[in-house]
PDB file of N, CA and C in Angstrom:
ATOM      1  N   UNK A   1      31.776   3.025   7.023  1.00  0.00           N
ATOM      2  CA  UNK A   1      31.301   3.748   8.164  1.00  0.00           C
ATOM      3  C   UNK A   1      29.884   3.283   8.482  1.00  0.00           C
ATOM      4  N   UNK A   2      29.584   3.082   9.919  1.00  0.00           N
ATOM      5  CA  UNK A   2      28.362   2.507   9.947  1.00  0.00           C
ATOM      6  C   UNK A   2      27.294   3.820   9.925  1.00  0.00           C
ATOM      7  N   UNK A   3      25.949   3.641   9.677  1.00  0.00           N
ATOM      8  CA  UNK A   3      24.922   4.677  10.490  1.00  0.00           C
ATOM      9  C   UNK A   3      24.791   5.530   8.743  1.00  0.00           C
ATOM     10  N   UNK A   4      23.438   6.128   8.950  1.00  0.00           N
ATOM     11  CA  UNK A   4      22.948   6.838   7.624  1.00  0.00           C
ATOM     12  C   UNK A   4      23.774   7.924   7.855  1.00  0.00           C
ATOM     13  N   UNK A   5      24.663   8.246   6.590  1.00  0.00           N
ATOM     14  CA  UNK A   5      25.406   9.805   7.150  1.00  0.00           C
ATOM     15  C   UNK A   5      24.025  10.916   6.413  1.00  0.00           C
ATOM     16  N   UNK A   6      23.052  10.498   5.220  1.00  0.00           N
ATOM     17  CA  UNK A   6      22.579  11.625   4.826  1.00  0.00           C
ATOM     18  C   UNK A   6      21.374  12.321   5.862  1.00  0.00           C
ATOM     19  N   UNK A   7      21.039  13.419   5.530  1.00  0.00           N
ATOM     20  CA  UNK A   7      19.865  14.069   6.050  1.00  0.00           C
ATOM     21  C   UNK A   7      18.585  13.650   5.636  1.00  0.00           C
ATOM     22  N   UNK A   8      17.772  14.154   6.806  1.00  0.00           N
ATOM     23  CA  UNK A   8      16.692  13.387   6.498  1.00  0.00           C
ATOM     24  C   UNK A   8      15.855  14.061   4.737  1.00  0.00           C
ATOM     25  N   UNK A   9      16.745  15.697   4.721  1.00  0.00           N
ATOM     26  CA  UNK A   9      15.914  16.137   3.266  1.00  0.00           C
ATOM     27  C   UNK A   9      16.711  15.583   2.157  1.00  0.00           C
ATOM     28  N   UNK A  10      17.800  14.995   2.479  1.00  0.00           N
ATOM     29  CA  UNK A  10      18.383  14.359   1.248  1.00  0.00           C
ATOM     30  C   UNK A  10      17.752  12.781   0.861  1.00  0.00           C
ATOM     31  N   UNK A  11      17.222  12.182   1.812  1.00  0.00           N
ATOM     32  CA  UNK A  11      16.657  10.782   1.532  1.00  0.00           C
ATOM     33  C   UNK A  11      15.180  11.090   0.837  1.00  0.00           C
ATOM     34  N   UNK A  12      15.364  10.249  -0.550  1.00  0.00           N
ATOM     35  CA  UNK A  12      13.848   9.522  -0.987  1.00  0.00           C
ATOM     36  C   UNK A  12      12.848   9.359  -0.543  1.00  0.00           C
ATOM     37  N   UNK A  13      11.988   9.326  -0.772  1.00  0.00           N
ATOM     38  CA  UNK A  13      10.344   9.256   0.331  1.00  0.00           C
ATOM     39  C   UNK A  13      10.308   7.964  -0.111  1.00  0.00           C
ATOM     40  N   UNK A  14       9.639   7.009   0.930  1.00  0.00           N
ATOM     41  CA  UNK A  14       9.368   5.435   0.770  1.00  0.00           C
ATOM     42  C   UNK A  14       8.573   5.359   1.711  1.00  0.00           C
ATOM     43  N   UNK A  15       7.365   4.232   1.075  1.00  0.00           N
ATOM     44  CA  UNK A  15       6.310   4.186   2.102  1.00  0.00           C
ATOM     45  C   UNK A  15       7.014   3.394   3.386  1.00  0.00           C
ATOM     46  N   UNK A  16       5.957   3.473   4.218  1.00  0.00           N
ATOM     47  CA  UNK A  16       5.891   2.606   5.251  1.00  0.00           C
ATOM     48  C   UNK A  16       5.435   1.624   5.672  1.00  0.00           C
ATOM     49  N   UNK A  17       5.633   0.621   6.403  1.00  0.00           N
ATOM     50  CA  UNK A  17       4.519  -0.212   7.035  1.00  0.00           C
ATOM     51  C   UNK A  17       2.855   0.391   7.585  1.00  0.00           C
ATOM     52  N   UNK A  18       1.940  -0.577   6.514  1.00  0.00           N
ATOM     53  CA  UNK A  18       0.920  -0.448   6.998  1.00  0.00           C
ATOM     54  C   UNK A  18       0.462   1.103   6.112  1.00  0.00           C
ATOM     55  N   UNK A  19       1.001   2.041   5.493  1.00  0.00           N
ATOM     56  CA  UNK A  19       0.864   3.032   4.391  1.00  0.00           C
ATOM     57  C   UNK A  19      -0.146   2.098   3.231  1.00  0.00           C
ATOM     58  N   UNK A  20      -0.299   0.739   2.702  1.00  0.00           N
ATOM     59  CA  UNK A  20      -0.924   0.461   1.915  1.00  0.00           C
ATOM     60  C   UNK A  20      -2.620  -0.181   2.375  1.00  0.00           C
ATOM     61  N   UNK A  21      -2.603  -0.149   3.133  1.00  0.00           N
ATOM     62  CA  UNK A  21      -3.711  -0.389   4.111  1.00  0.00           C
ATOM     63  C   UNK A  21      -4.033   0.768   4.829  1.00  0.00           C
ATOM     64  N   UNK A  22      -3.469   1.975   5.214  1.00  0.00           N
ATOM     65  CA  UNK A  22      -3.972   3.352   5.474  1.00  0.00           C
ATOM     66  C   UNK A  22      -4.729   4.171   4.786  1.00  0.00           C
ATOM     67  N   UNK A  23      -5.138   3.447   3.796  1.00  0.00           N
ATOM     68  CA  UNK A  23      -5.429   5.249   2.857  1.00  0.00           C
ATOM     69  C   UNK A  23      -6.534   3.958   2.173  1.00  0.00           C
ATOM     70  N   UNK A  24      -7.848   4.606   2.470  1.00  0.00           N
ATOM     71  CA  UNK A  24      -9.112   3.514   1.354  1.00  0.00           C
ATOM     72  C   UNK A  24      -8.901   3.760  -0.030  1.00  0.00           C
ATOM     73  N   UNK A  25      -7.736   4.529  -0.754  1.00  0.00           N
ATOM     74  CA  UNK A  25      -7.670   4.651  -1.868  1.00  0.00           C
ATOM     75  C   UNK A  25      -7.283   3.463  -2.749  1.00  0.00           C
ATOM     76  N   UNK A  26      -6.661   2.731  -1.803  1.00  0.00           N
ATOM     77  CA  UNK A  26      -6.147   1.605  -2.497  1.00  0.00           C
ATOM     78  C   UNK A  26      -6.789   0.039  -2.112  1.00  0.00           C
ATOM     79  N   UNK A  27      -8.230   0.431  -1.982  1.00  0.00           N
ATOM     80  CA  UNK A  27      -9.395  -0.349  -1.937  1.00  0.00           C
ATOM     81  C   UNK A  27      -8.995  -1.259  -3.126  1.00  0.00           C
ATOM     82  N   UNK A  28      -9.790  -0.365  -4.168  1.00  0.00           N
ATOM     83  CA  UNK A  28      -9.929  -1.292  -5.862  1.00  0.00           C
ATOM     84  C   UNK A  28      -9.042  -1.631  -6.249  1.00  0.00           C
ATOM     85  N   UNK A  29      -7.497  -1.120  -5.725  1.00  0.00           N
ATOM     86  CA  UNK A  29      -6.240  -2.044  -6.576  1.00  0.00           C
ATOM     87  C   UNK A  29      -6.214  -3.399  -5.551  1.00  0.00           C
ATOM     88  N   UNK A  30      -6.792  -3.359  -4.215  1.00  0.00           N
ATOM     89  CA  UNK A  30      -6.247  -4.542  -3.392  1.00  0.00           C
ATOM     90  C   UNK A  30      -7.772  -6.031  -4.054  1.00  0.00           C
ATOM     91  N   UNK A  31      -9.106  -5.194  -4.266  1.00  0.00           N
ATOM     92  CA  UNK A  31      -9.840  -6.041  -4.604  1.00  0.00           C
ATOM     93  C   UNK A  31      -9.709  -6.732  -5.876  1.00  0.00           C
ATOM     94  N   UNK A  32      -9.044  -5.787  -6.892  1.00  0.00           N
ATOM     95  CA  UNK A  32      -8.736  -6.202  -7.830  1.00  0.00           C
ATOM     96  C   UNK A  32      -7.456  -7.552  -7.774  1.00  0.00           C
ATOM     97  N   UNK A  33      -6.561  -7.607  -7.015  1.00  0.00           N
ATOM     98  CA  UNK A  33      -5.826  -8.143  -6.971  1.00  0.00           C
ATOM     99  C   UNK A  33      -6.391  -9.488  -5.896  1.00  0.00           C
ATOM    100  N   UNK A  34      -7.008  -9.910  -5.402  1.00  0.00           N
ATOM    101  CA  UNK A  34      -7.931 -10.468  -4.633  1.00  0.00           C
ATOM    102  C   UNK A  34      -8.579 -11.213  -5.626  1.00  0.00           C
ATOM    103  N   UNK A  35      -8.914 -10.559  -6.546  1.00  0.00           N
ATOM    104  CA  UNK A  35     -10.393 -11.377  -7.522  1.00  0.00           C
ATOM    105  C   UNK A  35      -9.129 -12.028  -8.695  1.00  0.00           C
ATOM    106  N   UNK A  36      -7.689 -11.558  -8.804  1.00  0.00           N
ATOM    107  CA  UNK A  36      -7.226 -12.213  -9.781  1.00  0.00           C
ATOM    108  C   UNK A  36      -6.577 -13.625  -8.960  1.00  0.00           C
ATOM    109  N   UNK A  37      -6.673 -13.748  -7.622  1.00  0.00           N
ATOM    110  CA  UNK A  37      -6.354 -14.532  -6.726  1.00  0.00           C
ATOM    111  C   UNK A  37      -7.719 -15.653  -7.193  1.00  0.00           C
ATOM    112  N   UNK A  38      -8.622 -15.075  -6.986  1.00  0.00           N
ATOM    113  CA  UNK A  38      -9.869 -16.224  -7.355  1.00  0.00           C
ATOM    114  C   UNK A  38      -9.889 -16.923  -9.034  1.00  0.00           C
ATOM    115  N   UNK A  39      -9.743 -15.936  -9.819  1.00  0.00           N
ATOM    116  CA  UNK A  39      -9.912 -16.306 -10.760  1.00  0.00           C
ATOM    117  C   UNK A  39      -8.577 -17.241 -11.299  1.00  0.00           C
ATOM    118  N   UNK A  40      -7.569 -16.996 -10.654  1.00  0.00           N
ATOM    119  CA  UNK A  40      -6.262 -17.794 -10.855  1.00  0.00           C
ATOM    120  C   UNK A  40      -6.994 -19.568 -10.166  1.00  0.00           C
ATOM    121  N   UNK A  41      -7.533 -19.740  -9.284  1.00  0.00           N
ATOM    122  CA  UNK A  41      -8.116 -20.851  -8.525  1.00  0.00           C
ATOM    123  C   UNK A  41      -8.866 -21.209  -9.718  1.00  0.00           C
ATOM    124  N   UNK A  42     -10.055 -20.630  -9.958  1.00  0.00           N
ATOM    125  CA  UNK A  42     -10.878 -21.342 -10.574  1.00  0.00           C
ATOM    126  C   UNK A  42      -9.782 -21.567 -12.189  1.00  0.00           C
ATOM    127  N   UNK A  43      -9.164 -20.906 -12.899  1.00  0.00           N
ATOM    128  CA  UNK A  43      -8.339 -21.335 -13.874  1.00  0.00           C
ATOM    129  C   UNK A  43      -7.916 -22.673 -13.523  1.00  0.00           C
ATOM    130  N   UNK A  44      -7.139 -22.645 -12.502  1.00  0.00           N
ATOM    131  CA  UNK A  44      -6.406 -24.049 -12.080  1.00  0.00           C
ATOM    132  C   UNK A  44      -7.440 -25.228 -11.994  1.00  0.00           C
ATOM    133  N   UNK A  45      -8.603 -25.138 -11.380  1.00  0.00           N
ATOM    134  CA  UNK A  45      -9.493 -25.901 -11.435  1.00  0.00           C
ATOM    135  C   UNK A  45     -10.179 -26.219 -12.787  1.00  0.00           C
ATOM    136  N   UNK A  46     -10.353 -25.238 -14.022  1.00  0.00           N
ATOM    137  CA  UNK A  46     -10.985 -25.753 -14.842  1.00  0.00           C
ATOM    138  C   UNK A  46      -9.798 -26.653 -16.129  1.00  0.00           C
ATOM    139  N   UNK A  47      -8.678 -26.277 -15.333  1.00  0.00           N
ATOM    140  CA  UNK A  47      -7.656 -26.969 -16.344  1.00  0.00           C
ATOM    141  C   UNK A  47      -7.034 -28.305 -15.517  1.00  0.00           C
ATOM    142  N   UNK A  48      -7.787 -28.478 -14.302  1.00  0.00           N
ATOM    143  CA  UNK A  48      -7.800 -29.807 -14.272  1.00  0.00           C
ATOM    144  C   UNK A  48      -8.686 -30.495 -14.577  1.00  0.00           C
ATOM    145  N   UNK A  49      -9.734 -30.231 -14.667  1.00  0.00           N
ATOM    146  CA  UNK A  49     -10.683 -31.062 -15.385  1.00  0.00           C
ATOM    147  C   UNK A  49     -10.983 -31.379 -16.941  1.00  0.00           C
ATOM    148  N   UNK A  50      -9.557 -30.039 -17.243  1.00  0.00           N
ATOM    149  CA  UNK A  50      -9.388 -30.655 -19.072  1.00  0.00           C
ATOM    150  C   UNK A  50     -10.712 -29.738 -19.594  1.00  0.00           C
ATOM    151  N   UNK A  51     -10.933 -28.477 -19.082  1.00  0.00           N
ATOM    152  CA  UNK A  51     -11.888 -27.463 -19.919  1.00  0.00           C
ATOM    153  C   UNK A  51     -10.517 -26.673 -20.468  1.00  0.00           C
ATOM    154  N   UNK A  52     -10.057 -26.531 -21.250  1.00  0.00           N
ATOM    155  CA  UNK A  52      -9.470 -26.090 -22.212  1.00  0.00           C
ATOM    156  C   UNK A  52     -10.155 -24.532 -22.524  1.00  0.00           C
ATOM    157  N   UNK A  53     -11.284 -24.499 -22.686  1.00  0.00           N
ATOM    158  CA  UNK A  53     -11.471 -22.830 -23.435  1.00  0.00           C
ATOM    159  C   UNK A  53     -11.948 -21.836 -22.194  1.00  0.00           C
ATOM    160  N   UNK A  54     -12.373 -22.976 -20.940  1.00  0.00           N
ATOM    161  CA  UNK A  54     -12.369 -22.138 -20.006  1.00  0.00           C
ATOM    162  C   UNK A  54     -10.952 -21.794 -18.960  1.00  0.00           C
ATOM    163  N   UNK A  55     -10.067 -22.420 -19.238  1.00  0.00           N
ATOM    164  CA  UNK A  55      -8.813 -22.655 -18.501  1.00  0.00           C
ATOM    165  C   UNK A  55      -8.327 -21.245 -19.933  1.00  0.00           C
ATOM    166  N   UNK A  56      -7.928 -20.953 -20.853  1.00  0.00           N
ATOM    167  CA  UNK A  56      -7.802 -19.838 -21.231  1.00  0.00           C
ATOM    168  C   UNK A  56      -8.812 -19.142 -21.107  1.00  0.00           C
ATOM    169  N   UNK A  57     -10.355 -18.347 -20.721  1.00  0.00           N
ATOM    170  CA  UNK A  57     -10.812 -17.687 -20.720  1.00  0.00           C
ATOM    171  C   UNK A  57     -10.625 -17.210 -19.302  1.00  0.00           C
ATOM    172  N   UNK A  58     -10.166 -17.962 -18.213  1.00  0.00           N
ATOM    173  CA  UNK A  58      -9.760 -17.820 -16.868  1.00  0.00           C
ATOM    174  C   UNK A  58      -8.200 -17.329 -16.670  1.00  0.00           C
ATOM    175  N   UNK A  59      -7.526 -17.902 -17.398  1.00  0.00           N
ATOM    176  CA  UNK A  59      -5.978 -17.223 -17.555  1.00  0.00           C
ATOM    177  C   UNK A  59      -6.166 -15.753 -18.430  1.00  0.00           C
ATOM    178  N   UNK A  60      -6.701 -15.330 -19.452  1.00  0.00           N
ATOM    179  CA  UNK A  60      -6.853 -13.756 -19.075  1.00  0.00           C
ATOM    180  C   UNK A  60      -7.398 -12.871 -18.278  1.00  0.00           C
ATOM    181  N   UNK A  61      -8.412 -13.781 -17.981  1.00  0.00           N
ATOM    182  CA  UNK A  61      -8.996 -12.513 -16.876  1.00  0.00           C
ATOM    183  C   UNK A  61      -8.256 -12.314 -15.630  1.00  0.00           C
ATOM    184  N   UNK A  62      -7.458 -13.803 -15.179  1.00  0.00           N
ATOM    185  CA  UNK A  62      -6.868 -13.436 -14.358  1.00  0.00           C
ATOM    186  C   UNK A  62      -5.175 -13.082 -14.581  1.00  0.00           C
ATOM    187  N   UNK A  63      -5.037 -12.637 -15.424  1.00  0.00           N
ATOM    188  CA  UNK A  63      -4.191 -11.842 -15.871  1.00  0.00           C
ATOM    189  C   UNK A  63      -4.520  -9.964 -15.959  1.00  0.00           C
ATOM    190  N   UNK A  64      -5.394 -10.105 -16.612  1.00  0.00           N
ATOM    191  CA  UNK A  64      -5.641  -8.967 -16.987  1.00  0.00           C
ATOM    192  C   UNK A  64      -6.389  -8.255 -15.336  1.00  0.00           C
ATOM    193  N   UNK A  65      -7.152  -9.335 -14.483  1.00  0.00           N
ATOM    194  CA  UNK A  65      -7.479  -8.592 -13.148  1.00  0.00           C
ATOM    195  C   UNK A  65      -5.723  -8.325 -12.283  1.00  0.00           C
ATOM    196  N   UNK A  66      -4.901  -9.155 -12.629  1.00  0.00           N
ATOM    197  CA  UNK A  66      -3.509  -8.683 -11.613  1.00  0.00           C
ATOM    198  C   UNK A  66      -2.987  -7.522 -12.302  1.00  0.00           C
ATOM    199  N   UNK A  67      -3.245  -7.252 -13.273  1.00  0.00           N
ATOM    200  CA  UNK A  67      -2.117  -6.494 -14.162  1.00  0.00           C
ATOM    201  C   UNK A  67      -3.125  -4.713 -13.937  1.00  0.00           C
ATOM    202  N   UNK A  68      -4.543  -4.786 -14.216  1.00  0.00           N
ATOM    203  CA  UNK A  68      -5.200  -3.726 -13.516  1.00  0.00           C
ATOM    204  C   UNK A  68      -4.951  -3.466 -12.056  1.00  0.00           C
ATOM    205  N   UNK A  69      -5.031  -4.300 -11.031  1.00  0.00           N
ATOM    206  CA  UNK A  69      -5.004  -3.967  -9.764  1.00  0.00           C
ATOM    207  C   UNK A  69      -3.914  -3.858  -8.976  1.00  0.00           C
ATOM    208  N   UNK A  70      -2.402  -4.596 -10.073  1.00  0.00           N
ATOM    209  CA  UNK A  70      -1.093  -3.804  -9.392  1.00  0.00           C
ATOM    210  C   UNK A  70      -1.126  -2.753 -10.149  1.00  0.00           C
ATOM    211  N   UNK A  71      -1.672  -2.330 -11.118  1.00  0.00           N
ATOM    212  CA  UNK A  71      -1.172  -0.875 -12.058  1.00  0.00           C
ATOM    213  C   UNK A  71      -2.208   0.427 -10.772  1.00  0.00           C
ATOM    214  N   UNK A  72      -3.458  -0.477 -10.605  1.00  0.00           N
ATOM    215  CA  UNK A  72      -3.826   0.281  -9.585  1.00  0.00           C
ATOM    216  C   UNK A  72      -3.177   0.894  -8.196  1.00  0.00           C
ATOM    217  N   UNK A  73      -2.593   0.261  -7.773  1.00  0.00           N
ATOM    218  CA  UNK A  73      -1.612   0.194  -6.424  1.00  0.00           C
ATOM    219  C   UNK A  73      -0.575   1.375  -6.989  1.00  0.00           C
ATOM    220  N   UNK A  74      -0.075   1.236  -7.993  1.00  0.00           N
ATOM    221  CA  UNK A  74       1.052   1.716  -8.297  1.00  0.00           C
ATOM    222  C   UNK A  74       0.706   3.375  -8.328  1.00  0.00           C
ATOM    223  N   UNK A  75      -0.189   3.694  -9.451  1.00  0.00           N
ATOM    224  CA  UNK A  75      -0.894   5.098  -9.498  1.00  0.00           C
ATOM    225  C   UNK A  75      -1.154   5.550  -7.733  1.00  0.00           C
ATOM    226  N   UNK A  76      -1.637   4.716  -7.230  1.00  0.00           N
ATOM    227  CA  UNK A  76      -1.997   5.200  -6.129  1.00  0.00           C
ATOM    228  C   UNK A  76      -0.560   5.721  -5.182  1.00  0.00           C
ATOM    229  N   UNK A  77       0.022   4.703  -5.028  1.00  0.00           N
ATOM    230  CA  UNK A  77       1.572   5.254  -4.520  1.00  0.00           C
ATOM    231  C   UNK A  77       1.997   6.471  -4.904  1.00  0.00           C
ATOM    232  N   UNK A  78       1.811   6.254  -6.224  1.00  0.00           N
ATOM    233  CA  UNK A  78       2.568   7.849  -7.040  1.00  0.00           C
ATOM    234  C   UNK A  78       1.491   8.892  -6.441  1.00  0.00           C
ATOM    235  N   UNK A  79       0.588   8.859  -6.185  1.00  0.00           N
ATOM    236  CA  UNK A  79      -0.049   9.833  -5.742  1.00  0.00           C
ATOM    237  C   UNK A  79       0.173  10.141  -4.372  1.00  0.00           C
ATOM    238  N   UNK A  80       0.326   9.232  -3.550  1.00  0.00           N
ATOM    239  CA  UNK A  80       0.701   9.509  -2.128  1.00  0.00           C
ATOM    240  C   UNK A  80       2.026   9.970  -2.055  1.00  0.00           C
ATOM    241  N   UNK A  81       3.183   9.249  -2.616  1.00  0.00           N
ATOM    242  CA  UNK A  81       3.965  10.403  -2.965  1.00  0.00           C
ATOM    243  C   UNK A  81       4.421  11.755  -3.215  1.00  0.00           C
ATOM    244  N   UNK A  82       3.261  12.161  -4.068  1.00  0.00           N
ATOM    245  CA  UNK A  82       3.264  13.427  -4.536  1.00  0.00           C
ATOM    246  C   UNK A  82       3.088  13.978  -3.325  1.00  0.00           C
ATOM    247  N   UNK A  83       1.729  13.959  -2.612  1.00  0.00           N
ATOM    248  CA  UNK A  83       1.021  14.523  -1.130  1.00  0.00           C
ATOM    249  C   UNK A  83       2.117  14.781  -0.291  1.00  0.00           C
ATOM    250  N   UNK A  84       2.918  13.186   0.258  1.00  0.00           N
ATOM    251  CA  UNK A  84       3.962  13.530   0.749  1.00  0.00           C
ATOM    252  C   UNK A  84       5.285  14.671   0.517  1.00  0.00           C
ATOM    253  N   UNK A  85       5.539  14.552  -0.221  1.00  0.00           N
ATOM    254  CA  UNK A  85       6.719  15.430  -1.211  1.00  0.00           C
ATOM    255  C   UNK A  85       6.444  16.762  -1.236  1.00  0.00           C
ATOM    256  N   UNK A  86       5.464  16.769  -0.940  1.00  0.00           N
ATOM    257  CA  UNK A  86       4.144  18.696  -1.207  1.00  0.00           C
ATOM    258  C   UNK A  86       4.510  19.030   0.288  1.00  0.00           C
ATOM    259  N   UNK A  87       4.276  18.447   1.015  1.00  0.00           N
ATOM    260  CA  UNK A  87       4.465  18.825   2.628  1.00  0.00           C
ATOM    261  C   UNK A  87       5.289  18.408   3.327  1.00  0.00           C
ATOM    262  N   UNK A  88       6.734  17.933   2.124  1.00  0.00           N
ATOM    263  CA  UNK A  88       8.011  17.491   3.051  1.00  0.00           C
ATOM    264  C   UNK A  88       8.055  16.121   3.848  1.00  0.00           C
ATOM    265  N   UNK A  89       7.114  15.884   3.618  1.00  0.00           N
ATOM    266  CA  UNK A  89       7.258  14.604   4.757  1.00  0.00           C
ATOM    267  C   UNK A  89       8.202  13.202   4.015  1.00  0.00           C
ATOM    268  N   UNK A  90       8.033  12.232   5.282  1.00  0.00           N
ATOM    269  CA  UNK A  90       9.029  10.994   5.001  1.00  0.00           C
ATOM    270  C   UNK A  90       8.339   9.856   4.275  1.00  0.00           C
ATOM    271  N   UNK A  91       6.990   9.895   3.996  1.00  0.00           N
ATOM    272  CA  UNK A  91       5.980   8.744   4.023  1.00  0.00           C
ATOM    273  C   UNK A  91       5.312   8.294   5.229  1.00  0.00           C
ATOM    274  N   UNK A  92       4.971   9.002   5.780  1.00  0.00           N
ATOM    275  CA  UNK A  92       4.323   8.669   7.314  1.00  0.00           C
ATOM    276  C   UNK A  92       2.742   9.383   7.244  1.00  0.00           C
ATOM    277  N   UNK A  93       1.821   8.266   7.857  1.00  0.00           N
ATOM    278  CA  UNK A  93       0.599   8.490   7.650  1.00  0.00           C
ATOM    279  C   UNK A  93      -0.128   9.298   6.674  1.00  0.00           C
ATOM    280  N   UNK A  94      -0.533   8.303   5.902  1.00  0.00           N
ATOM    281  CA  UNK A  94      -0.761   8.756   4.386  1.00  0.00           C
ATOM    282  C   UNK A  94      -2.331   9.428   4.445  1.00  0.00           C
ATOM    283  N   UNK A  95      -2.904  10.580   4.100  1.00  0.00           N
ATOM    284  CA  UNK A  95      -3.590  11.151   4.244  1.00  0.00           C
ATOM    285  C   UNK A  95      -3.620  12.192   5.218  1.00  0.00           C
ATOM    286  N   UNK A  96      -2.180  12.755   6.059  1.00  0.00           N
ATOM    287  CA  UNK A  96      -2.736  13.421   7.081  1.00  0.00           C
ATOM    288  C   UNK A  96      -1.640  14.023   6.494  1.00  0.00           C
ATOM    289  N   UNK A  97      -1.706  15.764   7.030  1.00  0.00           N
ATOM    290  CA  UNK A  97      -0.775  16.629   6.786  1.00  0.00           C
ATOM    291  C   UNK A  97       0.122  16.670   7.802  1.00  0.00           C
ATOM    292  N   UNK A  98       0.008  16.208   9.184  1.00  0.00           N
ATOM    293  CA  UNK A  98       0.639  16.177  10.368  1.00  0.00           C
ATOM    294  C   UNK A  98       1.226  14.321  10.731  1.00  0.00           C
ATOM    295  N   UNK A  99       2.305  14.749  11.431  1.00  0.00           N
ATOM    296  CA  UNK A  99       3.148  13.313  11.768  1.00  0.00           C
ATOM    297  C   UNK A  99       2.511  12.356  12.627  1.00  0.00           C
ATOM    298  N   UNK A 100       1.587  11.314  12.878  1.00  0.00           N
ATOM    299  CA  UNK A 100       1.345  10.673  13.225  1.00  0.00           C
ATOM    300  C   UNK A 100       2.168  10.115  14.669  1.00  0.00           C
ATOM    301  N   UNK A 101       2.047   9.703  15.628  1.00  0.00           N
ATOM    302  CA  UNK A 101       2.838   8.802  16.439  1.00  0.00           C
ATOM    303  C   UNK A 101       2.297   7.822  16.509  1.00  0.00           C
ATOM    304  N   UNK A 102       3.474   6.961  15.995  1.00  0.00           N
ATOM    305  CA  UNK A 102       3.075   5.241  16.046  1.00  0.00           C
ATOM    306  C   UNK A 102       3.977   4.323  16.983  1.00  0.00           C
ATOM    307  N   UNK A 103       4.713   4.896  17.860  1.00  0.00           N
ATOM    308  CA  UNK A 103       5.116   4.475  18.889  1.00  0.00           C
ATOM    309  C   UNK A 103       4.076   3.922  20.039  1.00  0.00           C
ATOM    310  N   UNK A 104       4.976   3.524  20.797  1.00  0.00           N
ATOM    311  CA  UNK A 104       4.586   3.394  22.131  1.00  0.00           C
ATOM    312  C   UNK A 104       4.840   3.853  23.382  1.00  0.00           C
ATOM    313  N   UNK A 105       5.996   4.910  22.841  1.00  0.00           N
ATOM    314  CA  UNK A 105       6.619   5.212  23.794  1.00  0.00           C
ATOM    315  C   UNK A 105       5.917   6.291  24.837  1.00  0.00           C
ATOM    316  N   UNK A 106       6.735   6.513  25.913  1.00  0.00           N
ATOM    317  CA  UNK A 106       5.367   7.378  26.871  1.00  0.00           C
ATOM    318  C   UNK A 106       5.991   9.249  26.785  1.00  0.00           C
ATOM    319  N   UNK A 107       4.656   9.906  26.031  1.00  0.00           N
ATOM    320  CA  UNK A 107       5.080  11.054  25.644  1.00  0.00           C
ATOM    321  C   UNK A 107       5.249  11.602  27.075  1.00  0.00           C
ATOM    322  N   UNK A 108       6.009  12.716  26.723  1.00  0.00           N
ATOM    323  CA  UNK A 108       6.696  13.871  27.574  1.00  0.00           C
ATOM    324  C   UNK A 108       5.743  15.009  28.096  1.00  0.00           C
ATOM    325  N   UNK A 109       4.966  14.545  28.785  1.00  0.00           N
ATOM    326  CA  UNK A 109       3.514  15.397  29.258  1.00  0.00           C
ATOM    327  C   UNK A 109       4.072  15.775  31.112  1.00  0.00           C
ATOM    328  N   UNK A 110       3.279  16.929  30.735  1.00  0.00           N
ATOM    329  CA  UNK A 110       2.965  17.376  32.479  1.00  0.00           C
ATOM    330  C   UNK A 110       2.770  15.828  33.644  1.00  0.00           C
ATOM    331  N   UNK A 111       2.638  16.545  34.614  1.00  0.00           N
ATOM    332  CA  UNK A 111       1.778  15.852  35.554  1.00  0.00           C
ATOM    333  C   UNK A 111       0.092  16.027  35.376  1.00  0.00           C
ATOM    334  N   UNK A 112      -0.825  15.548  35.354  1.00  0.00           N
ATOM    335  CA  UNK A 112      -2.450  15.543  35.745  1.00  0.00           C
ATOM    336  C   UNK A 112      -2.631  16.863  36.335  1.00  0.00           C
ATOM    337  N   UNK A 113      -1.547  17.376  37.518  1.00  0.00           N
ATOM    338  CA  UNK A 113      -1.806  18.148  38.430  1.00  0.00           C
ATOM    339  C   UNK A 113      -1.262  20.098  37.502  1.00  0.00           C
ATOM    340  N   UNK A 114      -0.842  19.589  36.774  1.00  0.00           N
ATOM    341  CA  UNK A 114      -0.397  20.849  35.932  1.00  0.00           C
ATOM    342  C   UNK A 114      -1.599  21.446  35.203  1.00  0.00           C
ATOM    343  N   UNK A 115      -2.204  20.441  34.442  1.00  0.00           N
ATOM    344  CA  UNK A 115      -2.720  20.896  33.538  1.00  0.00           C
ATOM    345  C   UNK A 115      -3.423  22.078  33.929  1.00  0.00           C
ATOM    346  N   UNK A 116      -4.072  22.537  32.401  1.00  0.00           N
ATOM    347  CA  UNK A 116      -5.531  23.529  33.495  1.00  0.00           C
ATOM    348  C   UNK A 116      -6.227  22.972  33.094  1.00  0.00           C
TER     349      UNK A 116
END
């Protein structure tokens, strides 16, 4: 059968697009993961030049910076989760208690001439 048959309170919460870049909480897991990006470069670079103790002193750190800054990401999810899950929601705009519109579509408003 095609089409989701469940309800929307029976489905899992899962982030969204752009949810990991919404919320500055997940600053230090993205910098962290950034600096194991650098330090992976300079590894590669010092093990082409045949430095040996710096080509392992560069492969843990940049190990140990990916392995902190996805564990970071991860805590952080679980926490937005929780938020979500507390106020029912689907994963939609992370930090706000209210539903966001991320459309484009053209809301269902008066005329100009209605308002007061």
């Amino acid at each position: 059968m095609f089409g989701n048959t469940e309800s929307p309170q029976e489905r899992p919460w899962h982030a969204h697009a752009g949810d990991l870049l919404g919320d500055d909480y997940n600053v230090p897991g993205l910098i962290l993961c950034a600096l194991g990006v650098v330090a992976m470069a300079c590894t590669l670079t010092a093990a082409g030049y045949g430095f040996t103790g710096w080509t392992q002193i560069g492969a843990i750190a940049t190990a140990m910076l990916w392995i902190v800054g996805i564990g970071a990401l991860i805590v952080e999810h679980r926490r937005e989760e929780v938020i979500e899950l507390k106020y029912g929601r689907q994963g939609h705009a992370p930090g706000h208690v209210r539903h966001v519109r991320y459309g484009a579509a053209q809301l269902d408003t008066p005329p100009s001439g209605d308002r007061p």
